[in-house]
Protein backbone atom coordinates (compact mmCIF):
# COMPACT_ATOMS: atom_id res chain seq x y z
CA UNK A 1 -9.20 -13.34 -15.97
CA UNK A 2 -7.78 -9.84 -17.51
CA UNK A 3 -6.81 -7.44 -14.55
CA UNK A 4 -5.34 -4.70 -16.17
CA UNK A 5 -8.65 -3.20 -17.71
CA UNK A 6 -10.54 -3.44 -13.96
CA UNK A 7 -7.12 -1.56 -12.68
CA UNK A 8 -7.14 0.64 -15.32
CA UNK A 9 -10.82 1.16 -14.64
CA UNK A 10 -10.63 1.71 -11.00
CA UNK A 11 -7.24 4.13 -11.11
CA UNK A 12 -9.51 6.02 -13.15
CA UNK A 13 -12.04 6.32 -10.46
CA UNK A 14 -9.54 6.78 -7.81
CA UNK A 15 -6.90 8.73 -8.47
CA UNK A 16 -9.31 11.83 -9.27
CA UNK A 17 -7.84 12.96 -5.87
CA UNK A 18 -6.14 11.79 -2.98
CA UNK A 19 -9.65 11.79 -0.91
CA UNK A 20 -10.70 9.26 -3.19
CA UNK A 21 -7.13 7.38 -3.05
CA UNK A 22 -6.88 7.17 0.60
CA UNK A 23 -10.60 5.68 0.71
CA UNK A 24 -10.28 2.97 -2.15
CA UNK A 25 -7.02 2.08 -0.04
CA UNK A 26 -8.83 1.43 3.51
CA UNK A 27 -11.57 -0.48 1.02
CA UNK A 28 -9.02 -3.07 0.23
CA UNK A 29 -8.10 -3.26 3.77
CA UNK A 30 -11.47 -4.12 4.50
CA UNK A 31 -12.21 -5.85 1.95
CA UNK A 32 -8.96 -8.25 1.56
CA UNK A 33 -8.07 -10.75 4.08
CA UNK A 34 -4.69 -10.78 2.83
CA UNK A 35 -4.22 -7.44 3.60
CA UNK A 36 -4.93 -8.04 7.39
CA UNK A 37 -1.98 -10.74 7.29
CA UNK A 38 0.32 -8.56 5.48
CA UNK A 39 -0.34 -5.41 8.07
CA UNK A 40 0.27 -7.59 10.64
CA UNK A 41 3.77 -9.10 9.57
CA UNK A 42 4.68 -5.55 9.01
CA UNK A 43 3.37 -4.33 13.14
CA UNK A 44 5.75 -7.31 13.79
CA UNK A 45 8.49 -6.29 11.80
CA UNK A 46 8.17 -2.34 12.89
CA UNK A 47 8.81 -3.56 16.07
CA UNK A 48 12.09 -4.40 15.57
CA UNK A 49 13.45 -2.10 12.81
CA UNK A 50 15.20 0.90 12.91
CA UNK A 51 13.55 4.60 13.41
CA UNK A 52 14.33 5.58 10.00
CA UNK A 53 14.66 2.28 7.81
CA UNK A 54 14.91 2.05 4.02
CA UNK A 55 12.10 0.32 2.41
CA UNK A 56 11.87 -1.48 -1.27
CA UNK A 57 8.32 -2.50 -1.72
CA UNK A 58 8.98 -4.50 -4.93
CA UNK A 59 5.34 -5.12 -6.78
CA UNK A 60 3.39 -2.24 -4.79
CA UNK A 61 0.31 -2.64 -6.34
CA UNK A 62 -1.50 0.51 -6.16
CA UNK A 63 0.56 1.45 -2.69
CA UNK A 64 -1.68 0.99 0.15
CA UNK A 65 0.94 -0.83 2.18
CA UNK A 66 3.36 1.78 1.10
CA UNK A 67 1.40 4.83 2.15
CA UNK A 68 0.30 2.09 5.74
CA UNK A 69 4.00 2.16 6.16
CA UNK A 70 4.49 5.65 5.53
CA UNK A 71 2.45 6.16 8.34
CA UNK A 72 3.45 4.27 10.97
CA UNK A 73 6.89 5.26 10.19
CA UNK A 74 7.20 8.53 8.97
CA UNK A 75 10.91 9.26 9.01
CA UNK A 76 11.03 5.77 6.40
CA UNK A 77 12.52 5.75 3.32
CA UNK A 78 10.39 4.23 1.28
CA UNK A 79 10.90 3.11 -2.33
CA UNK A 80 7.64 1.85 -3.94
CA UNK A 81 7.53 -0.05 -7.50
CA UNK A 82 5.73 -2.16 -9.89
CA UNK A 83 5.90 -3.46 -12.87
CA UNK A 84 2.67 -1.39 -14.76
């Protein structure tokens, strides 16, 4: 299956404003049980990093665990990429 036209299609939805961003991101978290094991890796890893750490999150996606990180540690530096 071709993902890039249902991203493209959804982005377009979505990134009308950061309202709409911010809610298609908690959708995913709700939606995606992977998302649930990745958030809590990351609880377990915040634990035990530094105040303000330097982050790489290679293949972000669309950046929902970027902006979850962003959150939980908000003097982060965080350095979000993907390939598209």
């Amino acid at each position: 299956m071709q993902y890039d036209p249902i991203k493209r299609s959804l982005g377009n939805v979505f990134n009308k404003s950061p309202f709409l961003r911010k809610t298609f991101y908690q959708l995913l978290d709700l939606l995606l049980l992977r998302a649930w094991h990745v958030h809590k890796e990351l609880k377990s890893w915040i634990k035990q990093s530094p105040t303000s750490p330097s982050i790489l999150d290679a293949g972000a996606g669309y950046g929902q665990h970027s902006l979850w990180l962003n959150r939980r540690l908000p003097k982060a530096t965080i350095l979000a990429v993907d390939v598209k």
